[in-house]
C-alpha atoms as a PDB file:
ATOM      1  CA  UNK A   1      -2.451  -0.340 -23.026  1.00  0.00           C
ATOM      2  CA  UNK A   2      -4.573  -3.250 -21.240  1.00  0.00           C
ATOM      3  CA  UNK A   3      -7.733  -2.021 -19.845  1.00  0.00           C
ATOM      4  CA  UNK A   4      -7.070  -0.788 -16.088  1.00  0.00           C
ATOM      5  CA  UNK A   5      -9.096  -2.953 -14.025  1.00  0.00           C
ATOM      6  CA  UNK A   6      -9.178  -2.917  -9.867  1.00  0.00           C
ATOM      7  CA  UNK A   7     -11.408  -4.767  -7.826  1.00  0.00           C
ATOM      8  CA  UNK A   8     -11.826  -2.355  -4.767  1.00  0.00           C
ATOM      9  CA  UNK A   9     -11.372  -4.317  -1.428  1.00  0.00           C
ATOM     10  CA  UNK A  10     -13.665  -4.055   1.542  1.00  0.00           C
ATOM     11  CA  UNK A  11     -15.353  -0.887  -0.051  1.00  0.00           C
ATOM     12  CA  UNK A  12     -18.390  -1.453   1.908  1.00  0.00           C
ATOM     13  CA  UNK A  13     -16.563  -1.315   5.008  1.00  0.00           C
ATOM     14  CA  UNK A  14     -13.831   1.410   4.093  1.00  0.00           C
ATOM     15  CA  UNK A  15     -16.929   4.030   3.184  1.00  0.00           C
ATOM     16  CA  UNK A  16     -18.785   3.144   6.258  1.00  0.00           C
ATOM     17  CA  UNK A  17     -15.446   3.510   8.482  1.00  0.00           C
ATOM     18  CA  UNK A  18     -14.628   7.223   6.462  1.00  0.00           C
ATOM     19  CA  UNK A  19     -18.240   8.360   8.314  1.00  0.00           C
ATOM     20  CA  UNK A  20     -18.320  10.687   5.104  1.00  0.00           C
ATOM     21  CA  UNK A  21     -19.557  14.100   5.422  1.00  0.00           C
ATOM     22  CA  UNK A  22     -21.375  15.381   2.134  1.00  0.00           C
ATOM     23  CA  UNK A  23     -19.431  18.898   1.966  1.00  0.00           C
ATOM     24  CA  UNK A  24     -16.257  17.655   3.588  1.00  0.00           C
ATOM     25  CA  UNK A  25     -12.430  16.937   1.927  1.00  0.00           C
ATOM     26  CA  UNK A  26     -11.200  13.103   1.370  1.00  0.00           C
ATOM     27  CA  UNK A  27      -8.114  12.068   0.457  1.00  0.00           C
ATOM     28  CA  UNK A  28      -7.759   8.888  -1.753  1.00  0.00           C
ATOM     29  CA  UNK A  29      -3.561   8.041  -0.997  1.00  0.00           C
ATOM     30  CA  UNK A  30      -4.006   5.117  -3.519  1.00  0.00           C
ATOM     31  CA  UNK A  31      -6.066   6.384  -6.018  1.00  0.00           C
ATOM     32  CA  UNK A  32      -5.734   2.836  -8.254  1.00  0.00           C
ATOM     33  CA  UNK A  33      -8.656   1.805 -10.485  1.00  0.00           C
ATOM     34  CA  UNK A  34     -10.540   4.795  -8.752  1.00  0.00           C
ATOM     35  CA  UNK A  35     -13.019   1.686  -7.068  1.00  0.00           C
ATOM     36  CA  UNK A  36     -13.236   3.228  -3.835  1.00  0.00           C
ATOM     37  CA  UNK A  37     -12.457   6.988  -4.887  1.00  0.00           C
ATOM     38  CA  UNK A  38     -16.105   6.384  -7.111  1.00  0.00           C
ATOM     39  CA  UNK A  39     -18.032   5.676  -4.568  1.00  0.00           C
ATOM     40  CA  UNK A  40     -15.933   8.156  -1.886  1.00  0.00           C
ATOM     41  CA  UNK A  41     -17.341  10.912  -4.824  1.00  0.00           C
ATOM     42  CA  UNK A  42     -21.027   9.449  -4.960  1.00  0.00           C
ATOM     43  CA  UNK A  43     -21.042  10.213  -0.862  1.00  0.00           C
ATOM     44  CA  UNK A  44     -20.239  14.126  -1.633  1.00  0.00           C
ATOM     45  CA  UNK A  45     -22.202  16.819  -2.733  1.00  0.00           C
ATOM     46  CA  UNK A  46     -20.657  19.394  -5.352  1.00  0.00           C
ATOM     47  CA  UNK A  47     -19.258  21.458  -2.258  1.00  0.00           C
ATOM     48  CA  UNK A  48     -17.044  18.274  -1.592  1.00  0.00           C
ATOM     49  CA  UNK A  49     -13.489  17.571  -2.379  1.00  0.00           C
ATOM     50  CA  UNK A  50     -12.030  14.320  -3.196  1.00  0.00           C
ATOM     51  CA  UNK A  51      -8.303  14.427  -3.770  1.00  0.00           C
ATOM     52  CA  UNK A  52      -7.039  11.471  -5.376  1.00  0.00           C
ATOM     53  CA  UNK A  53      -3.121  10.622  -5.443  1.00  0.00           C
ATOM     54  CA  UNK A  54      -1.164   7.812  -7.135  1.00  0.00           C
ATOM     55  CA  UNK A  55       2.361   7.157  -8.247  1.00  0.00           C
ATOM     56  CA  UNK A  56       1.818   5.435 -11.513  1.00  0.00           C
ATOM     57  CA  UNK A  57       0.706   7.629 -14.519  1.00  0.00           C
ATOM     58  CA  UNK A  58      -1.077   5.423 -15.902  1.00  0.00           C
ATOM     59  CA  UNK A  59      -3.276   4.991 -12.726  1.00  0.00           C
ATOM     60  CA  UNK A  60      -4.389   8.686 -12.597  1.00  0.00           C
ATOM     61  CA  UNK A  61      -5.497   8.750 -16.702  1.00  0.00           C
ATOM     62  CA  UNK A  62      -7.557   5.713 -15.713  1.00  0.00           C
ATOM     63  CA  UNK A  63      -9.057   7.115 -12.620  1.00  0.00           C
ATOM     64  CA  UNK A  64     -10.085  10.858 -14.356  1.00  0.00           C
ATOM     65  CA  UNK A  65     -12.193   8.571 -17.414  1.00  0.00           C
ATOM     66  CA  UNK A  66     -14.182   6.395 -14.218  1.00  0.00           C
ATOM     67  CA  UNK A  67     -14.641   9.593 -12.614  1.00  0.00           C
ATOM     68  CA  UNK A  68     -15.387  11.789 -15.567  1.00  0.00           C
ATOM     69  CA  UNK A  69     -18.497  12.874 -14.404  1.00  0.00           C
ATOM     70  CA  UNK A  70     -17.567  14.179 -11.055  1.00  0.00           C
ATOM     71  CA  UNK A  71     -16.253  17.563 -11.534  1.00  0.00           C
ATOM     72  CA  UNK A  72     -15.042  18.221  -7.919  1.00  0.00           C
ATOM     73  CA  UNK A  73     -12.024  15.799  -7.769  1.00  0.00           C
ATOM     74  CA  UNK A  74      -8.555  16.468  -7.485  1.00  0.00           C
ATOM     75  CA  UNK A  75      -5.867  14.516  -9.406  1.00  0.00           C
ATOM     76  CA  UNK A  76      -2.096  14.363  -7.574  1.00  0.00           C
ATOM     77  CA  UNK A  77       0.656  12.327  -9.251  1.00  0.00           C
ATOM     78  CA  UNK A  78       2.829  11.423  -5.866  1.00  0.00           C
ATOM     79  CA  UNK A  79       3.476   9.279  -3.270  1.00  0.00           C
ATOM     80  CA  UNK A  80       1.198   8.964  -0.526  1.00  0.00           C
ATOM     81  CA  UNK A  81       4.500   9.072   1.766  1.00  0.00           C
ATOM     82  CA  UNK A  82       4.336  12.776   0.945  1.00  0.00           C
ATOM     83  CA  UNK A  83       0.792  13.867   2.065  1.00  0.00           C
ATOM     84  CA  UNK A  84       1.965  16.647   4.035  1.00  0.00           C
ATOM     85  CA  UNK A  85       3.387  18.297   1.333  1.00  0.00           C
ATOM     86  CA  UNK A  86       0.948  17.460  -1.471  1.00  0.00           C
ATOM     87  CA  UNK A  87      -1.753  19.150   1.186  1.00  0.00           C
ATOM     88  CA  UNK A  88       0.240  21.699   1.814  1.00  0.00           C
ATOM     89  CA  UNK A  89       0.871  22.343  -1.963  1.00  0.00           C
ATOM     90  CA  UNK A  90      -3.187  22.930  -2.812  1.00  0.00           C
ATOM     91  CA  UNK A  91      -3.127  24.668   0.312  1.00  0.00           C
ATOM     92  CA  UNK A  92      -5.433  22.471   2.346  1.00  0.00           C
ATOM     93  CA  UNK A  93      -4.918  22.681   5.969  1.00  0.00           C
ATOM     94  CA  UNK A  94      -6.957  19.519   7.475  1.00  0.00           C
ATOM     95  CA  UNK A  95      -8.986  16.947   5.627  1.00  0.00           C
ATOM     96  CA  UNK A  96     -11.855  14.850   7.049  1.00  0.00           C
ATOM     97  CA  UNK A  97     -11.017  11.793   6.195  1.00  0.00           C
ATOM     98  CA  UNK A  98      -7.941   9.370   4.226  1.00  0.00           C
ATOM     99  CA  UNK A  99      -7.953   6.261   2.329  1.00  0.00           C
ATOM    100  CA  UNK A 100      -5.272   4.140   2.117  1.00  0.00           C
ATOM    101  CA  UNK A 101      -5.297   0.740   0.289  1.00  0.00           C
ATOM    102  CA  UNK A 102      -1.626  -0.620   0.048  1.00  0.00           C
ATOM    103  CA  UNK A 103       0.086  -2.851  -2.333  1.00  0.00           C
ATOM    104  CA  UNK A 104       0.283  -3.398  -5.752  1.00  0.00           C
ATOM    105  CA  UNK A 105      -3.252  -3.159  -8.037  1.00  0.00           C
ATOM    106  CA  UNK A 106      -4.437  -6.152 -10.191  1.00  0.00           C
ATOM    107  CA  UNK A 107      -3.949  -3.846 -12.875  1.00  0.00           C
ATOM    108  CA  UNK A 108      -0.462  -3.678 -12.438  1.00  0.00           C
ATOM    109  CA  UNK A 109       0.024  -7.238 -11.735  1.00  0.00           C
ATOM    110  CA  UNK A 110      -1.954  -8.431 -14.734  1.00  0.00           C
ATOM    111  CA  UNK A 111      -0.320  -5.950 -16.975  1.00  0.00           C
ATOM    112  CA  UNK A 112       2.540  -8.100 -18.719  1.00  0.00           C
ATOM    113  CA  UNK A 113       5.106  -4.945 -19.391  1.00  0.00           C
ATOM    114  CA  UNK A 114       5.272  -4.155 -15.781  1.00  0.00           C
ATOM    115  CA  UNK A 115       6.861  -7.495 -14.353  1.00  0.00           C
ATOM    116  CA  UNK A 116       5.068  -7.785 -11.156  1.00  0.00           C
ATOM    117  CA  UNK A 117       3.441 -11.354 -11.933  1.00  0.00           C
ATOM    118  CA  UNK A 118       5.647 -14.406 -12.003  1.00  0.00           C
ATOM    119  CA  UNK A 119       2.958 -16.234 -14.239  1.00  0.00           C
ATOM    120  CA  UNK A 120       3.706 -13.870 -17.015  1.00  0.00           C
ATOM    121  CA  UNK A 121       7.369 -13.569 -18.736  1.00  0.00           C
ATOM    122  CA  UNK A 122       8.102  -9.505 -19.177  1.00  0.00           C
ATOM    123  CA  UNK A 123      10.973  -7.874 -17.876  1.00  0.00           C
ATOM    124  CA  UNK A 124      12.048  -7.295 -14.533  1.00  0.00           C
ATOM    125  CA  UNK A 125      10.633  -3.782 -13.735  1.00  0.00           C
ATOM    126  CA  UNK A 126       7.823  -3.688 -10.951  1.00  0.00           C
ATOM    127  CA  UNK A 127       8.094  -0.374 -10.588  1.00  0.00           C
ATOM    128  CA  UNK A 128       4.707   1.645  -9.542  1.00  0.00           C
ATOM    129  CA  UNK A 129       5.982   4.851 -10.514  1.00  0.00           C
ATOM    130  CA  UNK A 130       8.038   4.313 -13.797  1.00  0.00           C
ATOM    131  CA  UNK A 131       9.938   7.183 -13.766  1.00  0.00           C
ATOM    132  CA  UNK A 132      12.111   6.240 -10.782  1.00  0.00           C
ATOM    133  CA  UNK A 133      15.390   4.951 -11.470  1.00  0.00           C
ATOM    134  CA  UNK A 134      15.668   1.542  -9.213  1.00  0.00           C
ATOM    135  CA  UNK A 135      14.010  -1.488 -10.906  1.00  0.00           C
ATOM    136  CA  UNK A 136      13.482  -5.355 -10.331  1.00  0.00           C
ATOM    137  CA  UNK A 137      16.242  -5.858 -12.714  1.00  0.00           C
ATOM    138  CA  UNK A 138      18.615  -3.633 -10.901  1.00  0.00           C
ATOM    139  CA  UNK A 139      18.002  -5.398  -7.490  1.00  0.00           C
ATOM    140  CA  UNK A 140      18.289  -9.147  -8.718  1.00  0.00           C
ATOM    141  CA  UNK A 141      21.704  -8.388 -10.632  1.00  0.00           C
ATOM    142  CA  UNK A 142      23.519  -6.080  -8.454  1.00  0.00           C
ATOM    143  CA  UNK A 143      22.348  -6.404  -4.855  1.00  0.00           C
ATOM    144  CA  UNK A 144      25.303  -8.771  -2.596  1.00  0.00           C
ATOM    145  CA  UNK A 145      24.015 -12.801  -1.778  1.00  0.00           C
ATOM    146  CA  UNK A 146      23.240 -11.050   2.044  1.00  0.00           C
ATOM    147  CA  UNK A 147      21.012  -8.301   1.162  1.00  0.00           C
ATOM    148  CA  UNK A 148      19.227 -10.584  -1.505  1.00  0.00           C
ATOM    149  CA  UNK A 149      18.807 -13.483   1.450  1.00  0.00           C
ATOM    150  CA  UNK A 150      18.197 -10.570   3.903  1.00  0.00           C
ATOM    151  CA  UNK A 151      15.130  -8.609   1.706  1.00  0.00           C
ATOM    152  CA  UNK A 152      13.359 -11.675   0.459  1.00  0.00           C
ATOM    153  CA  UNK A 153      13.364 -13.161   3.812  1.00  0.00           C
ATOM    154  CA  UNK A 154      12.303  -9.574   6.104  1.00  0.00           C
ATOM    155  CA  UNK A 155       9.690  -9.044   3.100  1.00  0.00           C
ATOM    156  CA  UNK A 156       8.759 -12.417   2.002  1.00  0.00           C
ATOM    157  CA  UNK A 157       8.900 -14.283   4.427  1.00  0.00           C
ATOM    158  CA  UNK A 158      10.167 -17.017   2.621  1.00  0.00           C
ATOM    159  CA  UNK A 159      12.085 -19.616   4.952  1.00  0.00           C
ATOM    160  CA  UNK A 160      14.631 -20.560   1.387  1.00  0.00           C
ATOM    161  CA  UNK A 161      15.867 -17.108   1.103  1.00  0.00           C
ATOM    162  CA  UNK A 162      19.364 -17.803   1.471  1.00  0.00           C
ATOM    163  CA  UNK A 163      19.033 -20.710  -1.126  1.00  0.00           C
ATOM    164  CA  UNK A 164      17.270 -18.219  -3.449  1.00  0.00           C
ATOM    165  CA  UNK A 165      19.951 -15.345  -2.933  1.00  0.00           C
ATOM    166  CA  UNK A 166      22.569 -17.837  -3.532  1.00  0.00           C
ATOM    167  CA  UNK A 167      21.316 -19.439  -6.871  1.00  0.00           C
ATOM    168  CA  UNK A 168      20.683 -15.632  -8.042  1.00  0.00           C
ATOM    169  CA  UNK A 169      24.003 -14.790  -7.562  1.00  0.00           C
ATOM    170  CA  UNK A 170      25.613 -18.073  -9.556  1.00  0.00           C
ATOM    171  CA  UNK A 171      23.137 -17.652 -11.998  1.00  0.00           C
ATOM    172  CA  UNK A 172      24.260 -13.906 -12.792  1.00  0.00           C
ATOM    173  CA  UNK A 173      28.130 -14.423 -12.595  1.00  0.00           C
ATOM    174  CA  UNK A 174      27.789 -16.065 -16.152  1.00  0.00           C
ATOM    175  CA  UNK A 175      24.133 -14.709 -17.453  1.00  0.00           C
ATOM    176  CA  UNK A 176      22.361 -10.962 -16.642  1.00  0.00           C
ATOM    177  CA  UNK A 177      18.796 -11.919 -15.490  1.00  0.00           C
ATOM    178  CA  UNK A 178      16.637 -10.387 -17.592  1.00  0.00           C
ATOM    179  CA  UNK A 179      12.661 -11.369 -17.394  1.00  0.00           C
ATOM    180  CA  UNK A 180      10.307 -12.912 -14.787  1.00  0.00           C
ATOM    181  CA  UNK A 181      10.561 -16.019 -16.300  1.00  0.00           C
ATOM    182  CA  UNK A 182      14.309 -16.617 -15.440  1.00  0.00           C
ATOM    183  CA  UNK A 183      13.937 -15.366 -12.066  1.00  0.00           C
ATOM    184  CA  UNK A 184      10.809 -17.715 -11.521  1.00  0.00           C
ATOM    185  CA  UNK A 185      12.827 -20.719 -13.193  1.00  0.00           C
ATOM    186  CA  UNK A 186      15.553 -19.923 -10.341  1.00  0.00           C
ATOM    187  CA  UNK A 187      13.528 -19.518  -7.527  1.00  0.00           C
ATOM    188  CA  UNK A 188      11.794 -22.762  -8.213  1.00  0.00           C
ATOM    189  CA  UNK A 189      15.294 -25.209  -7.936  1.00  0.00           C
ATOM    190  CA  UNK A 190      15.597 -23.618  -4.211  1.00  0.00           C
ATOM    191  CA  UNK A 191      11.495 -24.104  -3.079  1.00  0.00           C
ATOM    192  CA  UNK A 192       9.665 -27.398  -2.977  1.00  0.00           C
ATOM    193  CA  UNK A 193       7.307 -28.056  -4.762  1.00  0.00           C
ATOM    194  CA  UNK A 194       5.186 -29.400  -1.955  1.00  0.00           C
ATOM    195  CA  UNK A 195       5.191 -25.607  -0.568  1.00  0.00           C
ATOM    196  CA  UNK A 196       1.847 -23.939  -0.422  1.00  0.00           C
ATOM    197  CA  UNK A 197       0.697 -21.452  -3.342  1.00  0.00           C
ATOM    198  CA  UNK A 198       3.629 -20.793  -6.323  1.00  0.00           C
ATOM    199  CA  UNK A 199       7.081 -21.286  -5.014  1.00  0.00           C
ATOM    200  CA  UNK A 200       8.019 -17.433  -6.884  1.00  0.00           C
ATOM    201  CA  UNK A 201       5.237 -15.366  -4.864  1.00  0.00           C
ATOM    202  CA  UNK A 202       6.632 -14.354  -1.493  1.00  0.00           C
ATOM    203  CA  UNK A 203      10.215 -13.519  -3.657  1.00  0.00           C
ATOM    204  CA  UNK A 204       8.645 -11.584  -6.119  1.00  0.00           C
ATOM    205  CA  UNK A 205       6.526  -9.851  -3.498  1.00  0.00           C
ATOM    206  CA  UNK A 206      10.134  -8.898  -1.537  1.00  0.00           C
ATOM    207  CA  UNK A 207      11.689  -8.034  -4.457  1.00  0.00           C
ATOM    208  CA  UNK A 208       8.602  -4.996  -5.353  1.00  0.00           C
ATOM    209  CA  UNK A 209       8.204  -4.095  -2.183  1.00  0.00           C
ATOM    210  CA  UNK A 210      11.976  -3.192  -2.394  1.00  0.00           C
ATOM    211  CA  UNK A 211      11.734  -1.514  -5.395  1.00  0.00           C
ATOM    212  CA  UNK A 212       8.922   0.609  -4.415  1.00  0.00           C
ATOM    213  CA  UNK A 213      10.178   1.059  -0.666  1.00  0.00           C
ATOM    214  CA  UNK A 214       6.630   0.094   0.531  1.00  0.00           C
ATOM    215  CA  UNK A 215       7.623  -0.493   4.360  1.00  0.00           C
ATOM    216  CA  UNK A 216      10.272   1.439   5.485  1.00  0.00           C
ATOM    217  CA  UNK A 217       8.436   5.014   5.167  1.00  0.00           C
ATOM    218  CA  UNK A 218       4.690   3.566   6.454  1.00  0.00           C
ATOM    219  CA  UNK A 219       5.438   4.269   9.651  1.00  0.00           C
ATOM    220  CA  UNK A 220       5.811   8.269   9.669  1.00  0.00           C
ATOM    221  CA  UNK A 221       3.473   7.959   6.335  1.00  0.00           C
ATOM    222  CA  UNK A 222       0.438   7.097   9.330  1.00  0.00           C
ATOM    223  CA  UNK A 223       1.873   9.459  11.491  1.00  0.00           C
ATOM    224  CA  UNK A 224       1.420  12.083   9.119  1.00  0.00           C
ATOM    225  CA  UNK A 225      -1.577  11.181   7.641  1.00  0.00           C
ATOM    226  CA  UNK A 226      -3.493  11.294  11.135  1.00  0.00           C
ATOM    227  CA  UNK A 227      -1.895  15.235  11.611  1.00  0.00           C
ATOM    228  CA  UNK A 228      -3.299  15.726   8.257  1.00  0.00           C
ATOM    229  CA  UNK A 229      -7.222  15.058   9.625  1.00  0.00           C
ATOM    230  CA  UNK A 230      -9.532  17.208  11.043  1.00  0.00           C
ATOM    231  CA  UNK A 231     -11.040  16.803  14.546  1.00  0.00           C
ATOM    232  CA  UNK A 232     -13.598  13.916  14.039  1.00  0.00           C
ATOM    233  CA  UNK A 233     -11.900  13.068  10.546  1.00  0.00           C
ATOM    234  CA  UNK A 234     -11.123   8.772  10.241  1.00  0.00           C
ATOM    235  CA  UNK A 235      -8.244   7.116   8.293  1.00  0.00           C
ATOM    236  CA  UNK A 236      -8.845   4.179   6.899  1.00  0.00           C
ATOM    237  CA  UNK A 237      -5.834   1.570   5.822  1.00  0.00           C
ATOM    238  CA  UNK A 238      -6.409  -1.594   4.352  1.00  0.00           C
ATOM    239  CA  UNK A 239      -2.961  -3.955   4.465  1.00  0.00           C
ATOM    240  CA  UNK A 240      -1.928  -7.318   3.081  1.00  0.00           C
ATOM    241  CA  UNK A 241       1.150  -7.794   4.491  1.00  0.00           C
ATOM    242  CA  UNK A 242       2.587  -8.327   8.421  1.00  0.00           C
ATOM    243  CA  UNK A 243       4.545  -5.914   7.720  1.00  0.00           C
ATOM    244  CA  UNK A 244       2.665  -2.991   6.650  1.00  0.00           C
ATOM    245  CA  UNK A 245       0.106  -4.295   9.446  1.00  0.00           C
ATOM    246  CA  UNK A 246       2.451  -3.916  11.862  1.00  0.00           C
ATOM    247  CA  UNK A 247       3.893  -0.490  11.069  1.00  0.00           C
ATOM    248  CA  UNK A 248      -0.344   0.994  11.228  1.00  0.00           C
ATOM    249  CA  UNK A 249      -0.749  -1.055  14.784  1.00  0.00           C
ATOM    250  CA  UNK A 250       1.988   1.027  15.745  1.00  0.00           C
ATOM    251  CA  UNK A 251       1.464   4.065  14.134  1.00  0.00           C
ATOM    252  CA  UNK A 252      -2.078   3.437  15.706  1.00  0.00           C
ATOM    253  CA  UNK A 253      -0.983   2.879  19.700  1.00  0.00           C
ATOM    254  CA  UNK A 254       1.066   5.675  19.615  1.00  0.00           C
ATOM    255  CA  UNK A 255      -1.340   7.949  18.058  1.00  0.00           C
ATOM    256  CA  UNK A 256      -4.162   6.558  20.700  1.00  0.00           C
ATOM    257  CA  UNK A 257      -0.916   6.758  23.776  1.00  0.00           C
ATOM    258  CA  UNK A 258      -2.234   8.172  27.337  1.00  0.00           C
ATOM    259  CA  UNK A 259      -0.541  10.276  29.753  1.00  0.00           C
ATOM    260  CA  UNK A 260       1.633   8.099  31.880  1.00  0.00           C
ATOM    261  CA  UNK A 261       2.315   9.927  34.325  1.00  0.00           C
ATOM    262  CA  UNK A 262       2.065   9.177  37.834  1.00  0.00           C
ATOM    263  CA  UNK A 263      -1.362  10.548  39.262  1.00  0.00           C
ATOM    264  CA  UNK A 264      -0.015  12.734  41.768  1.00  0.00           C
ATOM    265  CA  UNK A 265       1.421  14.709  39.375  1.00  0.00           C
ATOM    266  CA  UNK A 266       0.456  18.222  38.899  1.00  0.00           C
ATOM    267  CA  UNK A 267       0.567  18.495  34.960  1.00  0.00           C
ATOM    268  CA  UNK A 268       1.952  15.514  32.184  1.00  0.00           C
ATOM    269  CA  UNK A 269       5.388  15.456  31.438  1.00  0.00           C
ATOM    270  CA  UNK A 270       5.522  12.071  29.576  1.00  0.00           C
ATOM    271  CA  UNK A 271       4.092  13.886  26.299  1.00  0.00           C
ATOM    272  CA  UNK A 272       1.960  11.133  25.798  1.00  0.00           C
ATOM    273  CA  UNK A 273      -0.312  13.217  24.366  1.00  0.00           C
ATOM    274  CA  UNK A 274      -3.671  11.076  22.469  1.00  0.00           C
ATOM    275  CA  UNK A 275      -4.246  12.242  18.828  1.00  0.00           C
ATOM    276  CA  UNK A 276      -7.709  10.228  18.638  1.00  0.00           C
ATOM    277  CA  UNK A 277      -8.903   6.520  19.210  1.00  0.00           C
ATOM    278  CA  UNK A 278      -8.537   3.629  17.371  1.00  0.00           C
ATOM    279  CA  UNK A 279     -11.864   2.557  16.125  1.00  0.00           C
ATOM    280  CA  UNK A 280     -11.090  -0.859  14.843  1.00  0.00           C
ATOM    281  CA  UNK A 281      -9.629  -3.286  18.009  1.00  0.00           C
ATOM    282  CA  UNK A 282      -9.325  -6.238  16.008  1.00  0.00           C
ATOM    283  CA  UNK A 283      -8.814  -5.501  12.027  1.00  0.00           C
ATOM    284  CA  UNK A 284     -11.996  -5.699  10.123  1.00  0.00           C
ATOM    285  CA  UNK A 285     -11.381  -8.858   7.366  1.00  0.00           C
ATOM    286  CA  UNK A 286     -13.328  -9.786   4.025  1.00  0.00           C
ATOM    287  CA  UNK A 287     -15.964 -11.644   4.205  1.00  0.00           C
ATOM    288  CA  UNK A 288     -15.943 -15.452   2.499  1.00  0.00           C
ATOM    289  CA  UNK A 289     -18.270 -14.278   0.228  1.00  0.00           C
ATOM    290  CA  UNK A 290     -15.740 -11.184  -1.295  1.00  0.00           C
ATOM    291  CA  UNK A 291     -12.780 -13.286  -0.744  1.00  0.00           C
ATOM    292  CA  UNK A 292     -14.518 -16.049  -3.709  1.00  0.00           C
ATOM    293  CA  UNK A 293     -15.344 -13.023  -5.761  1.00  0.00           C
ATOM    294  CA  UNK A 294     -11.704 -11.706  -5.261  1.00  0.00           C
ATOM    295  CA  UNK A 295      -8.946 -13.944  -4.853  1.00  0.00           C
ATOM    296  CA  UNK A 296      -6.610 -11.093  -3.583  1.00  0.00           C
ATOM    297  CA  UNK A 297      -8.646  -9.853  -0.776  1.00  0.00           C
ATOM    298  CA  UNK A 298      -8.080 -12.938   1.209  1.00  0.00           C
ATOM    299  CA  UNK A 299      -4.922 -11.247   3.444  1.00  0.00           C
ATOM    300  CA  UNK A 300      -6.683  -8.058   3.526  1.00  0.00           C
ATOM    301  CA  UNK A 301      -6.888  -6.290   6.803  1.00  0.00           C
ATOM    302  CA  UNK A 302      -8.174  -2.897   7.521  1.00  0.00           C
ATOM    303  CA  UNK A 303      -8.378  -0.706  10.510  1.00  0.00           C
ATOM    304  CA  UNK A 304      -9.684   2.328  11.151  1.00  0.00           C
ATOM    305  CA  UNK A 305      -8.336   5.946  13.399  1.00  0.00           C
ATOM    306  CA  UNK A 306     -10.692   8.804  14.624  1.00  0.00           C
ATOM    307  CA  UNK A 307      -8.775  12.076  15.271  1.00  0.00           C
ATOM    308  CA  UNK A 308      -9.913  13.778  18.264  1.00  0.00           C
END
């Protein structure tokens, strides 16, 4: 297995914005190369708790050998989507503070058997956790022309989706696409060449965050991770896509929403009820200096909730 390597991203900034307490209970929803959760564990005393959860198997052996030598950490194989229920399951009530650091981990982008990088030829999987059934493979060869056009464009963003979708679909009538390689090869007879950055990256990016359902649940994923926190406890969520940006901003208003009610009113009825503030007003960004160490920290965006 090659070496499980993760460049954490704004680390500086996410353990600042966490405010840790020495003796208080973190949550680490994207436990990864264990980059932040190491120095999330250097911030606690012994009567801490750091709970750190991942998906991928392979993710949590790495992270117990980097953090070998703390003895107060917690190791959850899960989705962050279910933090609720993995609290509820160690029976932890409120926590003081959540990471969350979303999208896929140079590890698993580098590593050639997992088929997230369209520089490398492996076969279509890109699945995080690799004991769920849907894979890369399954999308590309049985998903209609519509929902391929309709997923790469929503996720990617990519303006040639339809040609894409459409050259998928001839291509599989007489051939099963197998590997990165012939996907890449297909997608790059439908985008320019002129186009910024490799014509396969916003594709492959729709096609894993399909797989791994990254969007869709992030919305009730904040929700619940802010009713998770204690009274004073932060949550901290770095994004790289408009997407997943979008769904915290919301998440975030919403959880910040005042009363609306008319000021003669006697008591609220909107149920606007605020959960906390929103610490961060404009996203706090890399600096130029961590975005030349770190190539993939240059759409990074994190901001930053305070229960009340």
């Amino acid at each position: 297995m090659k070496e499980f390597e993760h460049i954490p991203v704004l680390l500086n900034e996410c353990i600042e914005g966490l405010n840790i307490k020495e003796n208080g209970i973190y949550v680490d929803g994207t436990l990864g190369g264990a980059g932040h959760s190491f120095e999330i564990a250097t911030n606690l005393k012994n009567t801490g708790t750091l709970i750190g959860i991942d998906r991928d198997e392979e993710a949590i052996k790495k992270a117990k050998d980097t953090l070998k030598d703390f003895k107060n950490v917690i190791y959850v194989q899960d989705n962050h989507d279910n933090i609720k229920e993995i609290l509820e399951r160690l029976n932890i009530e409120k926590v003081d503070g959540i990471l969350l650091d979303l999208g896929v981990s140079s590890y698993q982008i580098d590593e050639e058997t997992r088929g997230f990088s369209y520089i490398k030829n492996s076969p279509l999987d890109m699945r995080m956790d690799k004991t769920q059934k849907l894979t890369a493979k399954e999308v590309v060869n049985t998903y209609s022309e519509q929902d391929l056009a309709d997923i790469i464009y929503k996720y990617g963003e990519e303006k040639f989706s339809r040609q894409i979708a459409r050259r998928i679909c001839e291509y599989r009538k007489t051939k099963e696409i197998e590997t990165t390689t012939e996907l890449v090869q297909i997608i790059e007879k439908c985008v320019p060449k002129q186009n910024q950055g490799h014509p396969a990256k916003r594709t492959f990016q729709a096609i894993r965050i399909e797989v791994n359902n990254e969007i869709e649940p992030l919305y009730n994923t904040v929700i619940n991770a802010i009713d998770s926190l204690k009274p004073g406890g932060r949550l901290c969520i770095i994004t790289f896509h408009s997407l997943e940006d979008r769904a915290v901003k919301d998440a975030y208003k919403d959880s910040a929403g005042k009363c609306t009610c008319p000021p003669d009113l006697p008591y609220c009825v909107c149920g606007n009820k605020s959960k906390g503030k929103i610490i961060t007003k404009k996203p706090i960004l890399p600096t130029e200096e961590e975005m030349k160490i770190n190539s993939r920290s240059k759409s990074a965006k994190l901001r930053i909730f305070e229960k009340n």
